[in-house]
C-alpha atoms as a PDB file:
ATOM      1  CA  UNK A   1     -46.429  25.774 -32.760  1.00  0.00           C
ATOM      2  CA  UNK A   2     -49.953  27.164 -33.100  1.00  0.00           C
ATOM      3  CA  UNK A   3     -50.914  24.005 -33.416  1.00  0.00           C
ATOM      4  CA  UNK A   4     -50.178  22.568 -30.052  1.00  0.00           C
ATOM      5  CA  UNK A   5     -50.789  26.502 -28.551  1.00  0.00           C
ATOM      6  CA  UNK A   6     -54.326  25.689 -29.565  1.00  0.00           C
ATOM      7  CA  UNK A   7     -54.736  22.370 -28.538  1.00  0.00           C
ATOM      8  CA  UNK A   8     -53.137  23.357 -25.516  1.00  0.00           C
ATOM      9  CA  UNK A   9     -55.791  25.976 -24.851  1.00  0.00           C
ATOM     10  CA  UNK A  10     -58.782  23.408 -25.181  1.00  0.00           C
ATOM     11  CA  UNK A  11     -57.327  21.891 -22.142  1.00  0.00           C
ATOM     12  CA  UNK A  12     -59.534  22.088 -18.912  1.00  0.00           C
ATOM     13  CA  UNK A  13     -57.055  23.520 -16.108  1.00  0.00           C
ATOM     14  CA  UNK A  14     -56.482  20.199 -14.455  1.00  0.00           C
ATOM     15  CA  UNK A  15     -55.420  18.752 -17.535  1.00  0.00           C
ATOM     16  CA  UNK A  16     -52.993  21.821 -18.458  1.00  0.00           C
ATOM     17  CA  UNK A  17     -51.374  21.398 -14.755  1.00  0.00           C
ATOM     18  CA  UNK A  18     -51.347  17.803 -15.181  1.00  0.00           C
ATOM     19  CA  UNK A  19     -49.335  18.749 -18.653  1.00  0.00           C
ATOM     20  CA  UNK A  20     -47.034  20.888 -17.278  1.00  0.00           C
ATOM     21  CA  UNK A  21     -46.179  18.631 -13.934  1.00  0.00           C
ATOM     22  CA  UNK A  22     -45.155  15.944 -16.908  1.00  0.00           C
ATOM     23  CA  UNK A  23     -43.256  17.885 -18.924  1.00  0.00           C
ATOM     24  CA  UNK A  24     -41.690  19.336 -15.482  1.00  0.00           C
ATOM     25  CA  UNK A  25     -41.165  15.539 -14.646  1.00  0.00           C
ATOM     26  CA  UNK A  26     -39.525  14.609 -18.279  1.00  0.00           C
ATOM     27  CA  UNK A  27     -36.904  18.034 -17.905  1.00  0.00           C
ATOM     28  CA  UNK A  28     -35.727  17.105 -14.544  1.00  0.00           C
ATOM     29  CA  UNK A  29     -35.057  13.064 -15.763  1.00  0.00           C
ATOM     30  CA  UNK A  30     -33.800  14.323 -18.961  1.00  0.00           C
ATOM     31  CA  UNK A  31     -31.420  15.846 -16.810  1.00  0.00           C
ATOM     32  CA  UNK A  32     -30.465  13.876 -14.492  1.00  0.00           C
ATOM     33  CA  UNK A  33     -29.651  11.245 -16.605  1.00  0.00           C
ATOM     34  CA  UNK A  34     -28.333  12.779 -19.523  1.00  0.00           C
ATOM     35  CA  UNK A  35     -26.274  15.185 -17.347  1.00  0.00           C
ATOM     36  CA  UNK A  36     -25.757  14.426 -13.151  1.00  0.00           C
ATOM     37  CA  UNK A  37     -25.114  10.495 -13.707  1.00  0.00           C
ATOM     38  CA  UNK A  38     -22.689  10.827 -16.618  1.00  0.00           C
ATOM     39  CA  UNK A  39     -20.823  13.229 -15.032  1.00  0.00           C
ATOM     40  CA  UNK A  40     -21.152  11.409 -11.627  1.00  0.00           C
ATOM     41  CA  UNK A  41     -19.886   8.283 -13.040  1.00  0.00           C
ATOM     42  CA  UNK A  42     -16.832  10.093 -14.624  1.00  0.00           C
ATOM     43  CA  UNK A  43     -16.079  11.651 -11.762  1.00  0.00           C
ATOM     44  CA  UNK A  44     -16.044   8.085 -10.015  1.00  0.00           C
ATOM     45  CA  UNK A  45     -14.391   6.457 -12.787  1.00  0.00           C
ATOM     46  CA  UNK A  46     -11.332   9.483 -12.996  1.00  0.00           C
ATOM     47  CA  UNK A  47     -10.941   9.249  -8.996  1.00  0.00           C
ATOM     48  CA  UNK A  48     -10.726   4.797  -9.260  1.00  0.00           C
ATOM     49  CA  UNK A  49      -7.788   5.987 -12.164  1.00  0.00           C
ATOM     50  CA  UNK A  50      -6.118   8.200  -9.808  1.00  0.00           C
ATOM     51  CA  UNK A  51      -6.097   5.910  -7.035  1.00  0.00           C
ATOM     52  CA  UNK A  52      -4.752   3.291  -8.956  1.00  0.00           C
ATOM     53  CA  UNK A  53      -2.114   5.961 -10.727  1.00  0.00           C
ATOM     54  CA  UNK A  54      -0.746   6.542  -6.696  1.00  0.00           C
ATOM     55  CA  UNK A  55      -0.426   3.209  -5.911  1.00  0.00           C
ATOM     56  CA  UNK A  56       1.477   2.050  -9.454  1.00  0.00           C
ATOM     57  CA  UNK A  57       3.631   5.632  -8.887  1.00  0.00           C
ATOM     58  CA  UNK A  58       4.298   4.098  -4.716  1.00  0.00           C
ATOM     59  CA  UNK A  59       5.738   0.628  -6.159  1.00  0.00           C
ATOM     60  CA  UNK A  60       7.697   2.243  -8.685  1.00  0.00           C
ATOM     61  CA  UNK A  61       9.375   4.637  -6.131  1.00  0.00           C
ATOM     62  CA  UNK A  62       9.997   1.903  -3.613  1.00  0.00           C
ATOM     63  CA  UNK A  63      11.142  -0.386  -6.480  1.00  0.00           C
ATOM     64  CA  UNK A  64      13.547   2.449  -8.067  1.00  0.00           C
ATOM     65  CA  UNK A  65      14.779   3.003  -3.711  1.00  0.00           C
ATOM     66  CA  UNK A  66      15.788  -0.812  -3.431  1.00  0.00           C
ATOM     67  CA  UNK A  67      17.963  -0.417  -7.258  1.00  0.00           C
ATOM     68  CA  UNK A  68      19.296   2.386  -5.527  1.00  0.00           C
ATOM     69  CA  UNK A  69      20.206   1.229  -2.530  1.00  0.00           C
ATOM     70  CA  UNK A  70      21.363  -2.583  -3.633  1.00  0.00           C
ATOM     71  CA  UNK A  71      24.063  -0.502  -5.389  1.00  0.00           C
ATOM     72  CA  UNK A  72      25.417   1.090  -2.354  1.00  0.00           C
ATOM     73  CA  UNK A  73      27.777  -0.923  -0.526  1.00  0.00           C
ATOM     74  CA  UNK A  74      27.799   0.564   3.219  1.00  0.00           C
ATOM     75  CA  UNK A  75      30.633  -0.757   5.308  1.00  0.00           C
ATOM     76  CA  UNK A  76      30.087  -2.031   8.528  1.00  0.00           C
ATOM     77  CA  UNK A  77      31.362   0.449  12.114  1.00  0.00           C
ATOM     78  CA  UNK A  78      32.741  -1.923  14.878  1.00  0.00           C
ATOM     79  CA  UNK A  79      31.868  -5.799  14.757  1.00  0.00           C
ATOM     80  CA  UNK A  80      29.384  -7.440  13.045  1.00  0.00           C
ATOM     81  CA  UNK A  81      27.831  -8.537  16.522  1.00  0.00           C
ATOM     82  CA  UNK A  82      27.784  -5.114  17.881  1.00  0.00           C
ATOM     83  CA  UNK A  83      26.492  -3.908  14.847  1.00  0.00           C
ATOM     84  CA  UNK A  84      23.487  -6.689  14.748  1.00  0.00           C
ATOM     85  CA  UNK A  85      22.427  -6.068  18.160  1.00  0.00           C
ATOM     86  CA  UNK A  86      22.182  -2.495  17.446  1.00  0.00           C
ATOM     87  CA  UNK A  87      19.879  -2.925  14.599  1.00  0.00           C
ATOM     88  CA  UNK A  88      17.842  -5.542  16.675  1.00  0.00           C
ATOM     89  CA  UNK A  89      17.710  -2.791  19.304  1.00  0.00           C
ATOM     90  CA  UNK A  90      16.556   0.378  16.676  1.00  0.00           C
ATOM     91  CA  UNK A  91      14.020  -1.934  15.345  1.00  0.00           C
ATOM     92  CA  UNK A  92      12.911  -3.122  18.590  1.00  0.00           C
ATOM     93  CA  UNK A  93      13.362  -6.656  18.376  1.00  0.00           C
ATOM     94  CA  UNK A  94      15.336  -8.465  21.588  1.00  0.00           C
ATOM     95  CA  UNK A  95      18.102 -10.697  20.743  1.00  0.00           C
ATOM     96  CA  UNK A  96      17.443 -14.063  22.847  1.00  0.00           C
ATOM     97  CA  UNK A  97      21.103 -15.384  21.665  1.00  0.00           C
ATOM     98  CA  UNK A  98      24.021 -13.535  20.164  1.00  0.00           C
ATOM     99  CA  UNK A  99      26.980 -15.938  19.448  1.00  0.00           C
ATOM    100  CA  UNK A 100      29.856 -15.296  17.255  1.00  0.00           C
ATOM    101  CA  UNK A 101      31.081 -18.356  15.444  1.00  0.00           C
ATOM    102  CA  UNK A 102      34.083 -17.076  13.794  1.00  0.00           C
ATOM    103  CA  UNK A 103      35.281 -13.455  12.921  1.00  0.00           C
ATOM    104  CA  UNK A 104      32.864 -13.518   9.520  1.00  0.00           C
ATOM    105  CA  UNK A 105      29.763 -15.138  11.050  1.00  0.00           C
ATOM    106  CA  UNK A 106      27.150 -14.412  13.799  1.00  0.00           C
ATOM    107  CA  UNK A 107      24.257 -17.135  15.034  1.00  0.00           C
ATOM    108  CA  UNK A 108      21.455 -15.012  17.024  1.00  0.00           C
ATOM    109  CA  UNK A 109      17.724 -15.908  17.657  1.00  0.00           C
ATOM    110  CA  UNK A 110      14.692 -13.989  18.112  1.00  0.00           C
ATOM    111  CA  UNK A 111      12.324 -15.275  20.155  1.00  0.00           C
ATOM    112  CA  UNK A 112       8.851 -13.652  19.111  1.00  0.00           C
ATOM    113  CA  UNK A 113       8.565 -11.045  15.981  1.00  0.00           C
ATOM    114  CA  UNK A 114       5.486 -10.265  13.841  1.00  0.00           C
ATOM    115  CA  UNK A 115       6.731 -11.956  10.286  1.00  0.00           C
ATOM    116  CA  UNK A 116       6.176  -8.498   8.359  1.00  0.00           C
ATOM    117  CA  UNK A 117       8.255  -6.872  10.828  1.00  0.00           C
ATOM    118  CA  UNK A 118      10.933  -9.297  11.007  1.00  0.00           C
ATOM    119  CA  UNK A 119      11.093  -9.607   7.300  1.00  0.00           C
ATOM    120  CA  UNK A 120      11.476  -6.283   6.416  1.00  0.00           C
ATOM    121  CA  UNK A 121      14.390  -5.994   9.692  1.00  0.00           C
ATOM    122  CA  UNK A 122      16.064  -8.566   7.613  1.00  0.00           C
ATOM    123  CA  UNK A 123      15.860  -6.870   4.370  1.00  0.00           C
ATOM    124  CA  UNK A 124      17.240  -3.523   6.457  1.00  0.00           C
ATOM    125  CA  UNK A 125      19.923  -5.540   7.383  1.00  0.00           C
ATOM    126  CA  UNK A 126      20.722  -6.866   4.002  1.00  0.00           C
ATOM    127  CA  UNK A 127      20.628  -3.360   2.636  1.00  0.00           C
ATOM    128  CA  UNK A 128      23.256  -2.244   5.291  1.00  0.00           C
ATOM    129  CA  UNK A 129      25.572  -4.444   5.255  1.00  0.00           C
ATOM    130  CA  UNK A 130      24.669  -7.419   6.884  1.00  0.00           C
ATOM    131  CA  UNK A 131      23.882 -10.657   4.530  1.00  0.00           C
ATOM    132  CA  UNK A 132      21.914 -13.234   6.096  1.00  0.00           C
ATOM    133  CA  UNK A 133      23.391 -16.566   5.223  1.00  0.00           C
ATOM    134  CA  UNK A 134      20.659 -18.740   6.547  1.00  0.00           C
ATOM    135  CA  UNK A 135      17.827 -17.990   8.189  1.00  0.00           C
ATOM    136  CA  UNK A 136      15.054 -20.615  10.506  1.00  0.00           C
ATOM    137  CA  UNK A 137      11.301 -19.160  11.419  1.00  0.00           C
ATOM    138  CA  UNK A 138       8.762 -21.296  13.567  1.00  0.00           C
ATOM    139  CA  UNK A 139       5.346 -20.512  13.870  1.00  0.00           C
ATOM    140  CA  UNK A 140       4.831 -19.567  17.657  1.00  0.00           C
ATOM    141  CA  UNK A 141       1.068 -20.381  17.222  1.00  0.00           C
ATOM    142  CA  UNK A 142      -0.028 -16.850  18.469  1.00  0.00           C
ATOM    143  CA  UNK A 143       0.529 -14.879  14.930  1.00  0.00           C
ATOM    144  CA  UNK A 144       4.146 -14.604  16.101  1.00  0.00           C
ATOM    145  CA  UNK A 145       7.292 -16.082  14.878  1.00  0.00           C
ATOM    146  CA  UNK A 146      10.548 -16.980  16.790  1.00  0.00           C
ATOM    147  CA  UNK A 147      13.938 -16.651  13.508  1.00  0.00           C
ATOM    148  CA  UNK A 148      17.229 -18.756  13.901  1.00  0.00           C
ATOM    149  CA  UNK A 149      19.738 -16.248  11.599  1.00  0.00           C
ATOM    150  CA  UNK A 150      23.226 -17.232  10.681  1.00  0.00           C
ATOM    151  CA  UNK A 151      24.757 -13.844   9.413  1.00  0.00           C
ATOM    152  CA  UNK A 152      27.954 -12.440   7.739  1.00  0.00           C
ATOM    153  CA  UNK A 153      29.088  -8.985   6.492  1.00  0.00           C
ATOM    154  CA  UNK A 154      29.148  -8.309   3.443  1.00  0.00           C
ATOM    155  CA  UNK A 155      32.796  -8.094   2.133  1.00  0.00           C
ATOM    156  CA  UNK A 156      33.634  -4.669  -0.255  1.00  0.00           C
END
C-alpha cells in the first residue's frame, strides 16, 4: 500500500484528479452492472413469471367452472321457446325467427351477432339446459354473423 501511496504522491494534481475521476468512473460501472442490471433483470424476469402464473391460474379456474358446471343438470322453467327467447333477450341478442317444431325442438335465427358473443351465448345455453342440436353461421361480410339453431332441452 505504500507503494502505490508513494507513487500516488509523485502525481502532478491533474494527473491525481484524472486518477480519482477513473477510479470514480470504474466504482459506479462496477456497480451498475454487477448490482442495478442483475437485479433489474430479475425483477423483470420474476414479474414475466408472475404474469404468466395469473394467466395459467385464470384457465385453470375457468376450466375447473365448466367441470363444475357440465355436472349440474338445471331443469328448464316454462317452455323451451320461452325459455330461449329469454336468454336471447338477457344476452341481448334479437330473435329474427322463433318456431317450435315439435314439443322437444325449437328452430330460431339470429340475424347479426359478433361470433365471440354468439359463441359463448351458445355455450350459456348449453350449460343451462338448452342443447343445441344443429347450428348454421354465415358470414354477414361486416365482422358480423347471422346463426340458424335447431335446439332441444336437455332431458334429466
Amino acid at each position: 500500500m505504500t507503494a502505490f501511496r508513494a507513487w500516488f504522491d509523485g502525481r502532478s494534481l491533474r494527473e491525481k484528479r484524472l486518477i480519482l475521476v477513473m477510479l470514480g468512473l470504474a466504482v459506479l460501472t462496477i456497480l451498475w452492472a454487477g448490482i442495478v442490471r442483475p437485479v433489474r433483470d430479475g425483477l423483470s424476469s420474476a414479474r414475466e413469471r408472475h404474469a404468466d402464473a395469473v394467466v395459467r391460474l385464470g384457465t385453470t379456474e375457468s376450466a375447473i367452472d365448466a367441470i363444475r358446471a357440465a355436472g349440474r343438470r338445471v331443469p328448464l322453467t316454462g317452455s323451451l321457446a320461452d325459455a330461449l327467447r329469454a336468454q336471447a333477450e338477457s344476452a341481448g341478442f334479437v330473435l329474427a325467427t322463433l318456431d317450435e317444431r315439435t314439443g322437444e325442438r325449437v328452430h330460431t335465427s339470429i340475424q347479426a351477432a359478433r361470433p365471440a358473443a354468439l359463441s359463448r351465448w351458445i355455450a350459456d345455453l348449453e350449460g343451462s339446459g338448452v342443447l343445441v342440436d344443429s347450428a348454421t353461421w354465415h358470414d354477414n361480410g361486416d365482422g358480423s354473423v347471422s346463426a340458424d339453431l335447431v335446439v332441444r332441452a336437455r332431458v334429466s
